[in-house]
C-alpha atoms as a PDB file:
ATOM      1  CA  UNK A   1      -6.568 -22.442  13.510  1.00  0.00           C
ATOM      2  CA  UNK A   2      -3.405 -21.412  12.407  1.00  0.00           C
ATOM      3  CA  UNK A   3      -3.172 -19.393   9.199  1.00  0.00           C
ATOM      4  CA  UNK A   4       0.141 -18.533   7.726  1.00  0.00           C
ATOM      5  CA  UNK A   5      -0.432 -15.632   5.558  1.00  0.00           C
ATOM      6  CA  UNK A   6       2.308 -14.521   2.479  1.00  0.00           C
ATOM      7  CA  UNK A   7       2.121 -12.549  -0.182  1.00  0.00           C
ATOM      8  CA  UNK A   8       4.274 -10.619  -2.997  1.00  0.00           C
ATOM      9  CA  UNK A   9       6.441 -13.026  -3.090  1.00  0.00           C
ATOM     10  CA  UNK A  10       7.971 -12.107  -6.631  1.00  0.00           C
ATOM     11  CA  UNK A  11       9.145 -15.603  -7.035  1.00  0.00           C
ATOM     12  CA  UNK A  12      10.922 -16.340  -3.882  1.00  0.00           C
ATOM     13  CA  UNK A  13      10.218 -18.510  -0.880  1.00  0.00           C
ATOM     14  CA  UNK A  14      12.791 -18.570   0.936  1.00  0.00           C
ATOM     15  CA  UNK A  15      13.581 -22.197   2.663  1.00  0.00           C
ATOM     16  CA  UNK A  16      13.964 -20.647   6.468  1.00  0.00           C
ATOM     17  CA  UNK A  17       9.959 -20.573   6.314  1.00  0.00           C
ATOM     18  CA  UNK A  18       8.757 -23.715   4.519  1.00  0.00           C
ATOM     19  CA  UNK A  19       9.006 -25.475   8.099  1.00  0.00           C
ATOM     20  CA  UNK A  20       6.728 -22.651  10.043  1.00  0.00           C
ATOM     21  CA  UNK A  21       4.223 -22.769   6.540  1.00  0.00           C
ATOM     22  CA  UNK A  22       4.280 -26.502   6.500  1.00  0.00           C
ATOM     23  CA  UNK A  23       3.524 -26.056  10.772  1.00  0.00           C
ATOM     24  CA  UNK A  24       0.303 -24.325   9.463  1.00  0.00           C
ATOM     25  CA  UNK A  25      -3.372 -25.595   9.211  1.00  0.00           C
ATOM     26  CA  UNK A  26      -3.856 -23.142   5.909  1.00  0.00           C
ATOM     27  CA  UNK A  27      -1.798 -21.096   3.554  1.00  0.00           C
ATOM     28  CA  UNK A  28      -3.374 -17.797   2.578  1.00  0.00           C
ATOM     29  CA  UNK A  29      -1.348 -16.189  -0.737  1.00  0.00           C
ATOM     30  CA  UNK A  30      -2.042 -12.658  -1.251  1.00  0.00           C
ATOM     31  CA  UNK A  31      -0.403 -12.512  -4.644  1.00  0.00           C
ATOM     32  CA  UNK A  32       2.148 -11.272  -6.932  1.00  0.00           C
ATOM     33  CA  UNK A  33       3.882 -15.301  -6.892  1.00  0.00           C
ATOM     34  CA  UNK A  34       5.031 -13.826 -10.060  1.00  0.00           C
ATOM     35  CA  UNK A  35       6.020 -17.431 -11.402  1.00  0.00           C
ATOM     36  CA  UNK A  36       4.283 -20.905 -12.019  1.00  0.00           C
ATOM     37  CA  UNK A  37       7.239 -22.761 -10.173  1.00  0.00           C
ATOM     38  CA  UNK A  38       6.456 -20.164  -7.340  1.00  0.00           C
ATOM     39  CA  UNK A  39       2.711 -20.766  -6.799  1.00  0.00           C
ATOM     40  CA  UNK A  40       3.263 -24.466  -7.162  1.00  0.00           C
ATOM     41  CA  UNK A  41       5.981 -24.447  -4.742  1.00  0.00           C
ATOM     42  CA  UNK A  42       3.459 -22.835  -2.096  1.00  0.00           C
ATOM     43  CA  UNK A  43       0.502 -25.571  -3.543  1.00  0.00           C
ATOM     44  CA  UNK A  44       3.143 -28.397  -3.154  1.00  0.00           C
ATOM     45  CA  UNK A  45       3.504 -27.508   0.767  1.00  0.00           C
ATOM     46  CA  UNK A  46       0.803 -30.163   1.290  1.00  0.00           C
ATOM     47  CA  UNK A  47      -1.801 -27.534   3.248  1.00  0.00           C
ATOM     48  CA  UNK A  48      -5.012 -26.361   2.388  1.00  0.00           C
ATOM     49  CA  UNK A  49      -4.201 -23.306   0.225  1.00  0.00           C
ATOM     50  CA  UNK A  50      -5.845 -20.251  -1.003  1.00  0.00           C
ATOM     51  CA  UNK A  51      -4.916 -17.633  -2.939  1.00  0.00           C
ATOM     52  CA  UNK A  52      -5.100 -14.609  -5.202  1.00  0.00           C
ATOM     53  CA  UNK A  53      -4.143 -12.614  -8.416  1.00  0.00           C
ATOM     54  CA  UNK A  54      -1.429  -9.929  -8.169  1.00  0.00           C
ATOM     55  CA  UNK A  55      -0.750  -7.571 -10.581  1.00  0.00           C
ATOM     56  CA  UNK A  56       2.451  -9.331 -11.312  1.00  0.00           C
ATOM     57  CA  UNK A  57       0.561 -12.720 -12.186  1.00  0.00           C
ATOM     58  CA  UNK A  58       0.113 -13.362 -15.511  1.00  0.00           C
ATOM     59  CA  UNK A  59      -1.566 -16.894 -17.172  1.00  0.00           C
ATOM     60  CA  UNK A  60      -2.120 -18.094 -13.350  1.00  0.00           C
ATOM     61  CA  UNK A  61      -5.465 -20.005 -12.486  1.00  0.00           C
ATOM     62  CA  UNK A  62      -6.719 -18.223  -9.676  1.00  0.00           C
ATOM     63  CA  UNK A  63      -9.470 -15.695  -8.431  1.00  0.00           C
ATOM     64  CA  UNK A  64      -8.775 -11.758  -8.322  1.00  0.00           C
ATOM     65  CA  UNK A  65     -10.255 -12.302  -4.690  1.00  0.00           C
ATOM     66  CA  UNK A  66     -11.829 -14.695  -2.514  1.00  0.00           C
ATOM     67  CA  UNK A  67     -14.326 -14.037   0.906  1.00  0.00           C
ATOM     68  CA  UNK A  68     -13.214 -17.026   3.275  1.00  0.00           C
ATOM     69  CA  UNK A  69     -15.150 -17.581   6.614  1.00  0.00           C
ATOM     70  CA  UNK A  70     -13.610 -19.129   9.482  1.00  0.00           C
ATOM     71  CA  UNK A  71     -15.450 -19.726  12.536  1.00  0.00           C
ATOM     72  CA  UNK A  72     -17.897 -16.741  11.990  1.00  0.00           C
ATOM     73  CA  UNK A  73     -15.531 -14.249  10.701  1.00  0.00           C
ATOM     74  CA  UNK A  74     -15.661 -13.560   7.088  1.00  0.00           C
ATOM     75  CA  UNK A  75     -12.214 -12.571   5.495  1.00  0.00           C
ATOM     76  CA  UNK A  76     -11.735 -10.910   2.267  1.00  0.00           C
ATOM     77  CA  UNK A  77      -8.469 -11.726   0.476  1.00  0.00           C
ATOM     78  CA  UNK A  78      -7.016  -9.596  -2.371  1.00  0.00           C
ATOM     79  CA  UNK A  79      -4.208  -8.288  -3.693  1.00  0.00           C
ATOM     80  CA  UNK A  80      -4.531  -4.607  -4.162  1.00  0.00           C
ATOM     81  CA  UNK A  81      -6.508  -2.304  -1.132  1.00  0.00           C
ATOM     82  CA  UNK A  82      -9.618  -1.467  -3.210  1.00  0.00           C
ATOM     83  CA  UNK A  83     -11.301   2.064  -2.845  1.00  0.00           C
ATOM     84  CA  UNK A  84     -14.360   0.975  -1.108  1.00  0.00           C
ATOM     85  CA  UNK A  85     -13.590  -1.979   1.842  1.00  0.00           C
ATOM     86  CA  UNK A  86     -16.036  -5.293   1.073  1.00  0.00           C
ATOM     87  CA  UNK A  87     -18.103  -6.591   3.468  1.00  0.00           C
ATOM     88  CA  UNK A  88     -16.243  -8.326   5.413  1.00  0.00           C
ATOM     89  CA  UNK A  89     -14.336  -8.530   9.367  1.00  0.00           C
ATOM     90  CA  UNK A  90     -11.075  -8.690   7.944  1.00  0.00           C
ATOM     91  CA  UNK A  91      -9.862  -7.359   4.118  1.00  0.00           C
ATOM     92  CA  UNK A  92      -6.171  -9.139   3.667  1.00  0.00           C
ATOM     93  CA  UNK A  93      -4.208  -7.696   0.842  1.00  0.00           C
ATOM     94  CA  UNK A  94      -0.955  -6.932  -0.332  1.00  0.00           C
ATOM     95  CA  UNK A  95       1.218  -5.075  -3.282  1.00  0.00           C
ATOM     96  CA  UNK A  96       2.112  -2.101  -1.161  1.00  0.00           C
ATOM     97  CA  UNK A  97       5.164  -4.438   0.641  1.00  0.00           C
ATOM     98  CA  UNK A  98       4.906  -2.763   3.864  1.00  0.00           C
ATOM     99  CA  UNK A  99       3.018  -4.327   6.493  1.00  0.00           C
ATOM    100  CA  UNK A 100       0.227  -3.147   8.350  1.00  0.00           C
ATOM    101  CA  UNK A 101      -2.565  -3.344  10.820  1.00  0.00           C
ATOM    102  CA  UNK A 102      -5.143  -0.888  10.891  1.00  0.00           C
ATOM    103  CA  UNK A 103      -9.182  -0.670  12.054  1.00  0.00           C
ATOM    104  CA  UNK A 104     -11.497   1.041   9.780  1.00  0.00           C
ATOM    105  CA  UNK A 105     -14.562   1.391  10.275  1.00  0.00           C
ATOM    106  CA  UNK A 106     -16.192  -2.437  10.834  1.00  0.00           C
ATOM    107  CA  UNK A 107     -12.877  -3.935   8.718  1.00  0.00           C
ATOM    108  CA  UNK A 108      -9.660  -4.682  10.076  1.00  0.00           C
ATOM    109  CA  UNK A 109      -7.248  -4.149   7.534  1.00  0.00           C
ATOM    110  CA  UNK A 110      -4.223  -6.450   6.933  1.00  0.00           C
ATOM    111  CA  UNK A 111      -0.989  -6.764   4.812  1.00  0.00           C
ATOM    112  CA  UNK A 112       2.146  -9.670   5.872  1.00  0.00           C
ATOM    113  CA  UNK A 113       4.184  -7.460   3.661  1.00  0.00           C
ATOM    114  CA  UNK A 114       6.715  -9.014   1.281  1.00  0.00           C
ATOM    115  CA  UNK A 115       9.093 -12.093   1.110  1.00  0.00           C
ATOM    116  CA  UNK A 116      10.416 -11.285  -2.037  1.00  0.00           C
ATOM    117  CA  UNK A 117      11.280  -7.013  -2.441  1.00  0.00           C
ATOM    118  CA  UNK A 118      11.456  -5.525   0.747  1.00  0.00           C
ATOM    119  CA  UNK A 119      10.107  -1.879   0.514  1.00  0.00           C
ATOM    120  CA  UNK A 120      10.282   1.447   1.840  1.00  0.00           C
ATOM    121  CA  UNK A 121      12.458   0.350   4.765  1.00  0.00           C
ATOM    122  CA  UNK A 122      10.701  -2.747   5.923  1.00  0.00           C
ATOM    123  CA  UNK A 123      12.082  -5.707   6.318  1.00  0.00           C
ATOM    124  CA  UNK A 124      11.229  -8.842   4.307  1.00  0.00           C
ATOM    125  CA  UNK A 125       8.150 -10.233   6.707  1.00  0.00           C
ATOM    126  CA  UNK A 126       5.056 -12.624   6.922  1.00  0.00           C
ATOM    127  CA  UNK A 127       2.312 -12.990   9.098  1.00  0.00           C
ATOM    128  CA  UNK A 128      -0.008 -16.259  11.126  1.00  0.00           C
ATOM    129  CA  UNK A 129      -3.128 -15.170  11.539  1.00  0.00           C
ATOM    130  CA  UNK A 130      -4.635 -17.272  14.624  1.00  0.00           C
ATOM    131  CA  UNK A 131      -8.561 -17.948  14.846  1.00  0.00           C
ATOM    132  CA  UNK A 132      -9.989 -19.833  17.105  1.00  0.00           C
ATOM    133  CA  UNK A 133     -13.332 -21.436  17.236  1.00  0.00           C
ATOM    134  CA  UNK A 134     -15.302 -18.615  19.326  1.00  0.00           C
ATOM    135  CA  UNK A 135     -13.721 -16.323  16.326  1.00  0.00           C
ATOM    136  CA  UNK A 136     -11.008 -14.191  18.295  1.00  0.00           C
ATOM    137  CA  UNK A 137      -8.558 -13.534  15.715  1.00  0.00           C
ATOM    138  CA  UNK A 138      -4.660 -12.487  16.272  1.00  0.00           C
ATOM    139  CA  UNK A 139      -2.227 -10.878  13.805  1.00  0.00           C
ATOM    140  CA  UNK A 140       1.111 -12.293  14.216  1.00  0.00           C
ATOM    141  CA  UNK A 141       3.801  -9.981  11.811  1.00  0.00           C
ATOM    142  CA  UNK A 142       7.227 -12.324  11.629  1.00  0.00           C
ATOM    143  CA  UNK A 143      10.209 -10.407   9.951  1.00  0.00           C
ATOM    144  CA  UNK A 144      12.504 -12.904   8.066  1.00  0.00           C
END
C-alpha cells in the first residue's frame, strides 16, 4: 500500500504532485490546509483520504487526530508533536515544516514537511509511506 503523506500545506498544492497523489492508494493530510478550496482540492483527488486539524484550520470538519491501522501497524496522525507519544508504531505529524525521521522509544516519529512555507532551510517536500501486507513500512521523503 502506497500512502502519500502531505501536510501544512497553507493553501497550496502545487499541480507537479496531483499525478504522484492521484498514483496513490491513500492520502494522509497532516494539517494546516488552511482553506476550504484546499482540503477539498485534496478530497476531490478521488482516493481514500484522511486527515487532520492544524492550527491554521479554522471551521474545517475534521478530527484533531486519528489512530489508522494498516496491516498490523497502528499509525497515529496529528498535527502538532504532542508531549507524551500515543500508543502507537508510527506518530505522523506536522507544523514544524522540516522533515524528519526519528525512533523513540517503541514510536517512529514522522513529518513530510511542508508544500506550502518551506522552513528553516528545507526545501518544500512530501513523503509515500509504503506498507505492505506483512507490515514492513518505508519512509519515502520527496523534495518538490
Amino acid at each position: 500500500m502506497r500512502i502519500a503523506v502531505i501536510a501544512d500545506t497553507h493553501g497550496i498544492l502545487p499541480e507537479k504532485i496531483v499525478p504522484a497523489l492521484k498514483s496513490a492508494d491513500e492520502i494522509w493530510h497532516l494539517g494546516d490546509f488552511c482553506n476550504l478550496s484546499t482540503l477539498s482540492a485534496c478530497v476531490g483527488l478521488g482516493k481514500p483520504f484522511y486527515g487532520v486539524l492544524g492550527n491554521n484550520d479554522f471551521g474545517l470538519d475534521l478530527p484533531i487526530s486519528l489512530e489508522l491501522n494498516r496491516f498490523g501497524r497502528t499509525f497515529h496522525l496529528i498535527h502538532i508533536l504532542p508531549r507524551r507519544l500515543p500508543l502507537a508504531d508510527f506518530l505522523l505529524f506536522g507544523h514544524t515544516h522540516v522533515p524528519r525521521d526519528e525512533q523513540v522509544g517503541g514510536c517512529r516519529l514522522l513529518n513530510p514537511g511542508t508544500i506550502g512555507k518551506p522552513n528553516k532551510g528545507s526545501p518544500p517536500s512530501w513523503a509515500w509511506l509504503e506498507v505492505s501486507e506483512n507490515g514492513e513500512v518505508s519512509w519515502i521523503l520527496n523534495p518538490l
